[in-house]
N, C-alpha and C. Protein backbone atom coordinates (compact mmCIF):
# COMPACT_ATOMS: atom_id res chain seq x y z
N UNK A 1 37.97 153.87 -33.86
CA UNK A 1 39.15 154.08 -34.66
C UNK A 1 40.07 152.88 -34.51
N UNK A 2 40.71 152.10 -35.50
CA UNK A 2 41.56 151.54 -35.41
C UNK A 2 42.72 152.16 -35.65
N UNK A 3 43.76 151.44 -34.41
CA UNK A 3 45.72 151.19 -34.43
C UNK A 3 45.92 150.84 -35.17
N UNK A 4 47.11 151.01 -35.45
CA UNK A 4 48.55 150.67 -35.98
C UNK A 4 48.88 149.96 -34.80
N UNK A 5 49.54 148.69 -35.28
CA UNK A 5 50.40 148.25 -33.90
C UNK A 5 51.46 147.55 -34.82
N UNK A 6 52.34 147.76 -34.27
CA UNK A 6 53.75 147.05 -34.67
C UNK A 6 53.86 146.16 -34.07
N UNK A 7 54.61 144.80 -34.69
CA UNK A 7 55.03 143.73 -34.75
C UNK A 7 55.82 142.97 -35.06
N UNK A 8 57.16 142.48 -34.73
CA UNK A 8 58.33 141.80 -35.49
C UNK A 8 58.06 140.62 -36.14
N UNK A 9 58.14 140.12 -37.01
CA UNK A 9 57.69 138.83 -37.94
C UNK A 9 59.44 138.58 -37.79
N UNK A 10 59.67 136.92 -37.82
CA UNK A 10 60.55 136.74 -38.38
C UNK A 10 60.35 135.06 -38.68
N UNK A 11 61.54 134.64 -39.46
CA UNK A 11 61.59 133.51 -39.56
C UNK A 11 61.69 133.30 -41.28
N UNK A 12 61.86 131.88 -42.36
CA UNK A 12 61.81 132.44 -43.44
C UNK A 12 60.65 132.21 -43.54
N UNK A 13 60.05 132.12 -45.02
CA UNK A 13 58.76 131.92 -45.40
C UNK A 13 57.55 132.89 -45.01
N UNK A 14 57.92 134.29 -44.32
CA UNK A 14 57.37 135.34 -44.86
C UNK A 14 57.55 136.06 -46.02
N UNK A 15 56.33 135.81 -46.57
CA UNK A 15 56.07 136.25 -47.82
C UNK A 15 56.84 135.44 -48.78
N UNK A 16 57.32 134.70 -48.78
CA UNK A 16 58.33 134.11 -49.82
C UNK A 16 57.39 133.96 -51.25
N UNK A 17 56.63 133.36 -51.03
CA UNK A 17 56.03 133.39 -52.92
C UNK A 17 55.89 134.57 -53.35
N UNK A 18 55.39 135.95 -52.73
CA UNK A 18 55.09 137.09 -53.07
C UNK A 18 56.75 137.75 -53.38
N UNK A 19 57.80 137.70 -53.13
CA UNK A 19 58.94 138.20 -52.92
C UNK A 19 59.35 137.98 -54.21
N UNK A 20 58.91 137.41 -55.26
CA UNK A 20 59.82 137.45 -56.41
C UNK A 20 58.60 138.51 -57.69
N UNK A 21 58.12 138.43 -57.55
CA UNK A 21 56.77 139.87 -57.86
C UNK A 21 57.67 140.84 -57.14
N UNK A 22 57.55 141.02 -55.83
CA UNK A 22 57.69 142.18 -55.50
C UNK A 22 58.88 143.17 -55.92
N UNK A 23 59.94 142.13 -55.83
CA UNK A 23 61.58 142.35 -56.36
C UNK A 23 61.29 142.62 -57.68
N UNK A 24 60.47 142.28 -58.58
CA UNK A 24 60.67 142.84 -59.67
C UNK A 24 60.08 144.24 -59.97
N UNK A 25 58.85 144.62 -58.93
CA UNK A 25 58.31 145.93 -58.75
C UNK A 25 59.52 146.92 -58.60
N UNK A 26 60.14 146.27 -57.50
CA UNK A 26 61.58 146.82 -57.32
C UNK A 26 62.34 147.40 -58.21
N UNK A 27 62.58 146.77 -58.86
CA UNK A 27 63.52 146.29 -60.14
C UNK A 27 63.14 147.73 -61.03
N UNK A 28 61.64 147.72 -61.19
CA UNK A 28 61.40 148.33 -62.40
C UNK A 28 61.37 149.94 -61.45
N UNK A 29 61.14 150.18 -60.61
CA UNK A 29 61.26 151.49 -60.09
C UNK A 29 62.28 152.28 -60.08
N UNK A 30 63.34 151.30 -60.37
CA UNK A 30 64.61 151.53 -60.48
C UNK A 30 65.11 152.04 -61.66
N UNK A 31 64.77 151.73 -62.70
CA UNK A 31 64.68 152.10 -64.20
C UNK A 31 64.15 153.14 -64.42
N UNK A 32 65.08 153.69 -64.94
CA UNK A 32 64.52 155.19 -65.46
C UNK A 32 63.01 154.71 -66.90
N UNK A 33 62.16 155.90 -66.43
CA UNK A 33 61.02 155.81 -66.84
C UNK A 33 61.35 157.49 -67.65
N UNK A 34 60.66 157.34 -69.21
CA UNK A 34 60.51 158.68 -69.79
C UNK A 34 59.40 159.52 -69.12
N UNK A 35 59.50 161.07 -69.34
CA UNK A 35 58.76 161.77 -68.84
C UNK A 35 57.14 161.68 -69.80
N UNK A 36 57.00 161.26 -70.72
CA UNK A 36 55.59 160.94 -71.08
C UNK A 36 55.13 159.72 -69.99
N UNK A 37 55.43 159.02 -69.65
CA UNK A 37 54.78 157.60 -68.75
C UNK A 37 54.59 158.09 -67.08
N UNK A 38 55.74 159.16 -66.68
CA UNK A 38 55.63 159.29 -65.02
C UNK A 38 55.39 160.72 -64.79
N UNK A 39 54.25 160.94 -64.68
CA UNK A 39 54.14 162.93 -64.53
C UNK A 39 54.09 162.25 -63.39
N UNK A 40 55.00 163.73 -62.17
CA UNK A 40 54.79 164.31 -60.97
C UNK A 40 55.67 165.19 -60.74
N UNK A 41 54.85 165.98 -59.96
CA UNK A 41 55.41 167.03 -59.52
C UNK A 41 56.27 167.29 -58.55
N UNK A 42 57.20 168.00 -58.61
CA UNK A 42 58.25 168.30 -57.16
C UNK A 42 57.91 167.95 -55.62
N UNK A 43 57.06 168.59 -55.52
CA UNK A 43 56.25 168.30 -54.50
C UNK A 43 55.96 166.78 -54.03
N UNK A 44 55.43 166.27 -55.37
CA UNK A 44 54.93 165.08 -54.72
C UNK A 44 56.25 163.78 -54.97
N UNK A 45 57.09 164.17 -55.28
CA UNK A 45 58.32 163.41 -55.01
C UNK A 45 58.79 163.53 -53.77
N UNK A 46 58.47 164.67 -52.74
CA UNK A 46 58.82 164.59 -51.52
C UNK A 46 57.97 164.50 -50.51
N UNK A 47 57.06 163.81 -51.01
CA UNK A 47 56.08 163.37 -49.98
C UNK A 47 56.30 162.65 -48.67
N UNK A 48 55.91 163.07 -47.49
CA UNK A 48 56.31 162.34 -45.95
C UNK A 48 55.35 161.13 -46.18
N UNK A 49 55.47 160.41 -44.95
CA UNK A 49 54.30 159.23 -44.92
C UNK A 49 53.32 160.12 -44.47
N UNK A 50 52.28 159.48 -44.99
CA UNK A 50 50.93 160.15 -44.36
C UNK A 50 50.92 159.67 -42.97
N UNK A 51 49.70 160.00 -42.49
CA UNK A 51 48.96 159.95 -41.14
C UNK A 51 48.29 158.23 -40.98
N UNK A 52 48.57 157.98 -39.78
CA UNK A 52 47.90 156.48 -39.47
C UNK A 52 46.12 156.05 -40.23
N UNK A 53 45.33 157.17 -40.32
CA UNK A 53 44.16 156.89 -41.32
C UNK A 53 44.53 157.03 -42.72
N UNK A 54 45.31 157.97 -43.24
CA UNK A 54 45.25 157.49 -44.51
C UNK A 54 46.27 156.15 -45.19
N UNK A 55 47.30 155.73 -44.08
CA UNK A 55 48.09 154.82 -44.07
C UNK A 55 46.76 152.88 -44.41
N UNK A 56 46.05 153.16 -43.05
CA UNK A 56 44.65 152.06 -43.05
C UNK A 56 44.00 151.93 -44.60
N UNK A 57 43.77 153.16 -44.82
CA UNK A 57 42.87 153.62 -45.95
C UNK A 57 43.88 153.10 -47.44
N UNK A 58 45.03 153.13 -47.44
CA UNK A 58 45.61 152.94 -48.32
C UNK A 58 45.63 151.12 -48.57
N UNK A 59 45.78 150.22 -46.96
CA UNK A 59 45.88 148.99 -46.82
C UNK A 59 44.79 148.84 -47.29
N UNK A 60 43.75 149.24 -46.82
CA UNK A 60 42.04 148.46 -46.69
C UNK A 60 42.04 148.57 -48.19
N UNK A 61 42.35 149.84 -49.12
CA UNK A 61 41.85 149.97 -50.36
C UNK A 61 42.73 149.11 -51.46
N UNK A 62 43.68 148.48 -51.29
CA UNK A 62 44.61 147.56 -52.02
C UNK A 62 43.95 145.96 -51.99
N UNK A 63 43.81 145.81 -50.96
CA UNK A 63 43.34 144.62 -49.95
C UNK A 63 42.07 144.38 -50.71
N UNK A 64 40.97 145.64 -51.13
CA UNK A 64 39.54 145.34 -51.85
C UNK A 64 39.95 145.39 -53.34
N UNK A 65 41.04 146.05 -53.05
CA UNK A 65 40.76 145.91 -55.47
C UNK A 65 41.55 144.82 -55.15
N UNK A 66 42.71 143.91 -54.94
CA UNK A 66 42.81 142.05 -55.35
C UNK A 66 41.67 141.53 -54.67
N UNK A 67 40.87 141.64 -53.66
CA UNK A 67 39.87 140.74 -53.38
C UNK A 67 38.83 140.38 -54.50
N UNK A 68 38.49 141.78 -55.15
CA UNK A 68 37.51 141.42 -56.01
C UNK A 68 38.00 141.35 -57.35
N UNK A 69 39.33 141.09 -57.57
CA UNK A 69 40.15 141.17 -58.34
C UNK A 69 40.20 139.52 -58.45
N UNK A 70 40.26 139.36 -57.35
CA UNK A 70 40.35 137.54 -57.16
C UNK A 70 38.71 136.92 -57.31
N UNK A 71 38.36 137.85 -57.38
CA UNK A 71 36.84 137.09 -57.09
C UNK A 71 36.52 136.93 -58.78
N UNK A 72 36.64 138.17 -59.33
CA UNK A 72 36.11 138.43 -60.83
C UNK A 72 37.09 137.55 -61.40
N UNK A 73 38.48 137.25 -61.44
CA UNK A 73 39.00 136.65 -62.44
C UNK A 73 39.37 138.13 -63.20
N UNK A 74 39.08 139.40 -62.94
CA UNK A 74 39.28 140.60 -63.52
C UNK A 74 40.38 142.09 -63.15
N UNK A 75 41.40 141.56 -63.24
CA UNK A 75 42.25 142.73 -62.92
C UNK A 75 42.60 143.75 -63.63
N UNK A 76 41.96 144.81 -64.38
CA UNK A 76 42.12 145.62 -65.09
C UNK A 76 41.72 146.95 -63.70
N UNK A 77 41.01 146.61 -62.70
CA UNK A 77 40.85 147.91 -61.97
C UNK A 77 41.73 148.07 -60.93
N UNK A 78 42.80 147.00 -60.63
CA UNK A 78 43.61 146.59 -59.54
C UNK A 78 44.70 147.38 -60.35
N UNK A 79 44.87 146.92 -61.75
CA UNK A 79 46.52 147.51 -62.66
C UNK A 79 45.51 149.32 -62.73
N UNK A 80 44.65 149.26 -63.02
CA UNK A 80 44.27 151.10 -63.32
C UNK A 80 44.12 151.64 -61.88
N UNK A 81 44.04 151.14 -61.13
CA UNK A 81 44.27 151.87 -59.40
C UNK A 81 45.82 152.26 -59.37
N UNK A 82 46.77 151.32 -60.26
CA UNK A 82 48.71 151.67 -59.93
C UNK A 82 48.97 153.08 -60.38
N UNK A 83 50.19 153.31 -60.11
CA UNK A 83 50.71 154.02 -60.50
C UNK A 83 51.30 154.17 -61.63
N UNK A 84 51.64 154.75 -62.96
CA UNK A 84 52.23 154.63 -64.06
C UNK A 84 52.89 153.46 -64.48
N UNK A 85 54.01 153.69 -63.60
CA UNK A 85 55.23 152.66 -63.53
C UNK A 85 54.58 151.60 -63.52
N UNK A 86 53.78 150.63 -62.20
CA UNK A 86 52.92 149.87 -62.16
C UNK A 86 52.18 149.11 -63.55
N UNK A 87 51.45 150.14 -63.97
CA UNK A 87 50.73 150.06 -64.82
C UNK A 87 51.70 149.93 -66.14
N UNK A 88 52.58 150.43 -66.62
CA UNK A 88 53.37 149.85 -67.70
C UNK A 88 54.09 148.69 -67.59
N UNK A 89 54.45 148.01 -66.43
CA UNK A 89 54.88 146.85 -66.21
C UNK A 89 53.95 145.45 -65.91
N UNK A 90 52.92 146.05 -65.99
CA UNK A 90 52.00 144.87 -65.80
C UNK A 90 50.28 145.18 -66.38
N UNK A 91 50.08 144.10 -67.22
CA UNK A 91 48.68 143.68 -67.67
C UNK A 91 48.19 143.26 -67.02
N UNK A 92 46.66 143.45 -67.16
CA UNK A 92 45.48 142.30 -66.34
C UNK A 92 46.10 140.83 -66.29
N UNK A 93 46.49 140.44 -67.27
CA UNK A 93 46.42 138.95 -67.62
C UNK A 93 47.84 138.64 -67.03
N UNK A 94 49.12 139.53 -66.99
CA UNK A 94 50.02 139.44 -66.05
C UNK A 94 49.81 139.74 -64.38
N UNK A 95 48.42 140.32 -63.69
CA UNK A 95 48.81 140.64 -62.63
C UNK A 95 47.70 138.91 -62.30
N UNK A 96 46.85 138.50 -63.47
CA UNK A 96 46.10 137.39 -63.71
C UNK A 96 47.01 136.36 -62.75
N UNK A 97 47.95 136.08 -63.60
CA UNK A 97 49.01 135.22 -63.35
C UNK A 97 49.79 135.14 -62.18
N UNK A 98 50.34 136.74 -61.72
CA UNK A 98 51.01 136.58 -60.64
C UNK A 98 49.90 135.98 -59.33
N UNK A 99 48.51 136.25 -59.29
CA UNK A 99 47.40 136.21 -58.41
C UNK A 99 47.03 134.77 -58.21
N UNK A 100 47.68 134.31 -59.02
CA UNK A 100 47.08 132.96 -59.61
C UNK A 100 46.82 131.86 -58.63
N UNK A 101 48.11 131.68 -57.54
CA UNK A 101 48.20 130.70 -56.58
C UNK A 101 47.31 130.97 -55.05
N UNK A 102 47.04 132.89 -55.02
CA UNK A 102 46.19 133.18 -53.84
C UNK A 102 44.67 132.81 -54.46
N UNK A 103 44.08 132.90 -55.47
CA UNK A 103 42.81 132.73 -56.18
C UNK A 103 42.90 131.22 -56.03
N UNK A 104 43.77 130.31 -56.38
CA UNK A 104 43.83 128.70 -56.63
C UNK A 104 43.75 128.00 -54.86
N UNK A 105 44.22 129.02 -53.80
CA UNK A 105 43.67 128.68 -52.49
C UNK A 105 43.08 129.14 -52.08
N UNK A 106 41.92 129.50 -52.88
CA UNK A 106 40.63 130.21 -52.37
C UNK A 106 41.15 131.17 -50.83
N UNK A 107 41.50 132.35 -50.95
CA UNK A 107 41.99 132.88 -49.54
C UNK A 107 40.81 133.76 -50.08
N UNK A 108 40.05 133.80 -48.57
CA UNK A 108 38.99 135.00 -49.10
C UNK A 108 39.68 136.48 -48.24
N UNK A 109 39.98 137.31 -48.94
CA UNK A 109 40.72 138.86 -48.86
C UNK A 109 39.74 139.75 -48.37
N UNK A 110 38.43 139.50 -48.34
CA UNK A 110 37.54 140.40 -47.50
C UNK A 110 37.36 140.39 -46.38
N UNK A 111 37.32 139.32 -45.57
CA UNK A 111 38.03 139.51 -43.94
C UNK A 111 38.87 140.63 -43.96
N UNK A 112 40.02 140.67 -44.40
CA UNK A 112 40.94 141.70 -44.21
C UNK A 112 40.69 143.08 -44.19
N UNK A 113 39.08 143.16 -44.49
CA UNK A 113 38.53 144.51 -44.59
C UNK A 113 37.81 145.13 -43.08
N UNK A 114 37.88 143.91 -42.51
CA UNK A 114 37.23 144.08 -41.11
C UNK A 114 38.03 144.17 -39.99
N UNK A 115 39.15 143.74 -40.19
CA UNK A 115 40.04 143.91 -38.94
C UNK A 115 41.46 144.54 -39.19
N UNK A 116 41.70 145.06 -38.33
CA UNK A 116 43.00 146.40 -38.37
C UNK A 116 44.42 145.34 -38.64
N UNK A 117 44.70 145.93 -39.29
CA UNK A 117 46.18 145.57 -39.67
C UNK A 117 47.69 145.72 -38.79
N UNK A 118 48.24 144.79 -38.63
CA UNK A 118 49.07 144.65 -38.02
C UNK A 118 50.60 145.16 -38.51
N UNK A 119 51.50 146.09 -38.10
CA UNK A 119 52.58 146.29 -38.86
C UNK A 119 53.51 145.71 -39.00
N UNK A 120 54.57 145.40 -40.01
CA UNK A 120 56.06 144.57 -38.87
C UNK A 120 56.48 146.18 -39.14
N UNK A 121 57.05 146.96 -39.59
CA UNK A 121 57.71 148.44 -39.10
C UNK A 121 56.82 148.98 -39.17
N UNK A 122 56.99 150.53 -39.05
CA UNK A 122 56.28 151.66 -39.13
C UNK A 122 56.76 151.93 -40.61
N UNK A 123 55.71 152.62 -41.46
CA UNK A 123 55.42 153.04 -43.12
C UNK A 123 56.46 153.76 -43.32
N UNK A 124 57.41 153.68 -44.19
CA UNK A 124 58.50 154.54 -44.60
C UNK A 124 58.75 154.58 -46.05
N UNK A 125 58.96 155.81 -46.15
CA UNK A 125 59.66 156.31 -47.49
C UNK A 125 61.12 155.83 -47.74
N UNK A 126 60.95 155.01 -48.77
CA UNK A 126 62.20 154.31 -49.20
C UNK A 126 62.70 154.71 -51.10
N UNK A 127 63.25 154.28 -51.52
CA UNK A 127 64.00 154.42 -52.41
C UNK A 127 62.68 155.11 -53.57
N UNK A 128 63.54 155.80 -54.11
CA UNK A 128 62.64 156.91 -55.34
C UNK A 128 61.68 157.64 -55.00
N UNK A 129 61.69 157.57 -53.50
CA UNK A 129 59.95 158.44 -52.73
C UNK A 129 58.76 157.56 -52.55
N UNK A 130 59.33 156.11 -52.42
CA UNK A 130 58.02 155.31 -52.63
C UNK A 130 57.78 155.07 -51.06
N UNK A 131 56.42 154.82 -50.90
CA UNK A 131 55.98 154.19 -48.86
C UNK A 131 56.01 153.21 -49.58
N UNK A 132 56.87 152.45 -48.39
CA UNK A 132 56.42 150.83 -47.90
C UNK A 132 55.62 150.87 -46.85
N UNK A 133 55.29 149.65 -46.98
CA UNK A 133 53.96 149.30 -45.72
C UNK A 133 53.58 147.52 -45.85
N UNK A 134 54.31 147.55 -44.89
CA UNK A 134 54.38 146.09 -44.20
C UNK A 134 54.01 145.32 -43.46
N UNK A 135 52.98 144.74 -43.29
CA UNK A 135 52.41 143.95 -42.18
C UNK A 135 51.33 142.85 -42.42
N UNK A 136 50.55 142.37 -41.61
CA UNK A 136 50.06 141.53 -41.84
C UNK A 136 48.37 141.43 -41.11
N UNK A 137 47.12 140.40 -41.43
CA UNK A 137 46.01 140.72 -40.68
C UNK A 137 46.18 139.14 -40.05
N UNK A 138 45.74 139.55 -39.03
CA UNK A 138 45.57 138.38 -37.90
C UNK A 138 44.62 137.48 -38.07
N UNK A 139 44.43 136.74 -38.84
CA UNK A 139 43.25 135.73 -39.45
C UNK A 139 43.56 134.70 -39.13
N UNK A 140 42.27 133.88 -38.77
CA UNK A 140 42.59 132.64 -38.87
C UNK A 140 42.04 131.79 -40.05
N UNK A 141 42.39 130.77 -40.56
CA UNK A 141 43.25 129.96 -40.08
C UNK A 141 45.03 130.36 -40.05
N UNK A 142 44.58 131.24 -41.25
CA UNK A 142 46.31 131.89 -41.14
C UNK A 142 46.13 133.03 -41.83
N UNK A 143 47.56 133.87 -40.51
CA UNK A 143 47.13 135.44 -41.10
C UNK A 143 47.25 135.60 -42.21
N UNK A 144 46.99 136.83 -42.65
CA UNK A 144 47.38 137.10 -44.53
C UNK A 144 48.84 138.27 -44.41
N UNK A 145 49.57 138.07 -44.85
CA UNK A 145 50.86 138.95 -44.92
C UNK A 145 50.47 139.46 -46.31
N UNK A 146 51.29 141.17 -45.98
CA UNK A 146 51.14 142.19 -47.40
C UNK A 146 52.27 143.14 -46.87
N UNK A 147 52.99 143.04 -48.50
CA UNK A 147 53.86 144.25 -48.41
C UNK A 147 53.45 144.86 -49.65
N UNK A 148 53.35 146.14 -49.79
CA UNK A 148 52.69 147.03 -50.51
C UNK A 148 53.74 148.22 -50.80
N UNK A 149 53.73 148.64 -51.83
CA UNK A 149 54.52 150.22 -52.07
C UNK A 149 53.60 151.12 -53.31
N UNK A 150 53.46 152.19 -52.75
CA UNK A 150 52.50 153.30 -53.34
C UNK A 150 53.68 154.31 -53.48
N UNK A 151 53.12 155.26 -54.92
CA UNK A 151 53.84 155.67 -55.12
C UNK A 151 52.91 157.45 -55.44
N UNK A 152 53.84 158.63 -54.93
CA UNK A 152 52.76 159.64 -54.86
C UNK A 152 52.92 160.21 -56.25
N UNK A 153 51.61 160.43 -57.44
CA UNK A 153 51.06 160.97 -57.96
C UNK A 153 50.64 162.04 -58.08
N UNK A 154 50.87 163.50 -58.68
CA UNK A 154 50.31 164.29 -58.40
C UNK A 154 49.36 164.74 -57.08
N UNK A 155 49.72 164.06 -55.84
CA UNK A 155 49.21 164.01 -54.43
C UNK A 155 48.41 163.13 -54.28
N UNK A 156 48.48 162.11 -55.09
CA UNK A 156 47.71 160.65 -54.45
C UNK A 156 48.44 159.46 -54.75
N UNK A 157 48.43 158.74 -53.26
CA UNK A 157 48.97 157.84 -53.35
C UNK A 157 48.65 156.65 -54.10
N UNK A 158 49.50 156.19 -55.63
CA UNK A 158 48.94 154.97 -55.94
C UNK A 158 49.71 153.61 -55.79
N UNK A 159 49.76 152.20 -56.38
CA UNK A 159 49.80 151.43 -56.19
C UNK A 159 51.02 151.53 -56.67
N UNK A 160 52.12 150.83 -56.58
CA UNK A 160 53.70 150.40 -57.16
C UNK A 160 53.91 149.22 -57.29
N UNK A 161 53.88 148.34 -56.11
CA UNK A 161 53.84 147.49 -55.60
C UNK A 161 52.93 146.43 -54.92
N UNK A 162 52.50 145.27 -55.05
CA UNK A 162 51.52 144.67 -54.56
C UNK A 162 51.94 143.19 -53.95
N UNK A 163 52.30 142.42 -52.67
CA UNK A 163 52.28 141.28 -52.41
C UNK A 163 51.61 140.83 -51.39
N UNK A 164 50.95 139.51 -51.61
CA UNK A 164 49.94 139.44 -50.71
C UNK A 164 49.70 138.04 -50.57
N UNK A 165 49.97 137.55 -49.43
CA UNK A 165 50.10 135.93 -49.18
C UNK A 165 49.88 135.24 -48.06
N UNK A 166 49.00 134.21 -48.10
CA UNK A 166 48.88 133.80 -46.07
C UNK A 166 50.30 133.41 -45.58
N UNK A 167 49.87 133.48 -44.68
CA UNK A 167 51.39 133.24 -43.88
C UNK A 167 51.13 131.63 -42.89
N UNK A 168 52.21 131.26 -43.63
CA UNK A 168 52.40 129.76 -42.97
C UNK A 168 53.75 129.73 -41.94
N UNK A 169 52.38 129.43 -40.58
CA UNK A 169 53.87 129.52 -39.68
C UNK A 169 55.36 128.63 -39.73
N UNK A 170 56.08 129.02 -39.28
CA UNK A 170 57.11 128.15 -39.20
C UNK A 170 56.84 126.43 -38.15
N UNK A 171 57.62 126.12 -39.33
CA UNK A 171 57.77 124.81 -37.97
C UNK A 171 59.12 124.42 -37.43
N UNK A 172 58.67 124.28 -35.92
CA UNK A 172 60.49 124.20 -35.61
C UNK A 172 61.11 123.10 -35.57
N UNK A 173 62.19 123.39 -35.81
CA UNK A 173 63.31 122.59 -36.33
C UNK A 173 63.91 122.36 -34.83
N UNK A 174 64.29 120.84 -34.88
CA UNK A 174 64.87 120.11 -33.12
C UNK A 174 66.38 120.27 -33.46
N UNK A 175 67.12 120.41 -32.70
CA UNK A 175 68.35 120.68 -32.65
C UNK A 175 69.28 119.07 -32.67
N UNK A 176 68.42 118.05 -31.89
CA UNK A 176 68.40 116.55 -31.84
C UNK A 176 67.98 115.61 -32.43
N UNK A 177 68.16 115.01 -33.13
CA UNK A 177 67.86 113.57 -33.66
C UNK A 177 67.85 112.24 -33.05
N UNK A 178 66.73 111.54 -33.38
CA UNK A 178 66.67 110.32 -32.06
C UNK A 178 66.77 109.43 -33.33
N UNK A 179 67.71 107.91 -32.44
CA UNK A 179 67.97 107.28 -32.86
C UNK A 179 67.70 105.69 -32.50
């Protein structure tokens, strides 16, 4: 069985290319959506976080639809895995685009299927009933950072949100200058 283990990330340049995608996932969750585009039920608007396996299960399964999402050049099963919302805000050929710079550095995303994921918090229900889930896989040459938000569906969790980017460590900055 794989952990959960928590982890503090800091510094900037986590996630930074993914952060302006994601803010707009944001953005649009925020917007009232008509009741033809978002069925759910009472219930599943008050959904808790799940359990540490279906939490994995949710990472691992995001992690394989952009991998082969990146591989095919084909995102129509990555946008039909989202959630409504998701899915009305974004086309293949738009999630094409946002993907564009992880596909253009060849990051291969199937590693990430083999080793347990690292958290920076623990999974929480945040604004409109959506989980976040934040963390990153320990790869080398450099880990891969993902922040993700699923959104519950008639009792399944789907996609809302998707960012996903290696992580380039910081470099530190000297407090001194030589002269």
């Amino acid at each position: 069985m794989v952990s959960l283990r928590l982890q503090a990330k800091a510094g900037p340049g986590f996630l930074t290319p993914a952060r302006l995608f994601f803010a707009g996932c944001l953005v649009a969750a925020a917007a009232p959506l008509s009741a033809q585009t978002l069925v759910t039920t009472p219930a599943a608007n008050q959904a808790g976080v799940p359990d540490p396996i279906v939490i994995n299960k949710l990472i691992w399964s995001a992690m394989a639809a952009l991998d082969q999402a990146n591989q095919t050049g084909n995102y129509s099963v990555l946008r039909d895995l989202g959630a409504p919302g998701f899915q009305a805000n974004n086309s293949a050929a738009t999630l094409g685009g946002v993907f564009q710079a992880l596909r253009n550095q060849q990051v291969d995303l199937g590693y990430t299927l083999v080793v347990g994921p690292t958290l920076q918090f623990p999974p929480a229900i945040v604004q409109s009933g959506l989980l976040r889930i934040r963390g990153s896989f320990p790869l080398r040459p450099a880990p891969i950072g993902f922040d993700l938000l699923f959104q519950n569906i008639a009792g399944q969790w789907r996609i809302f949100g998707i960012a996903v980017t290696p992580i380039v460590p910081a470099t530190p900055q000297s407090g001194s200058t030589r002269r």
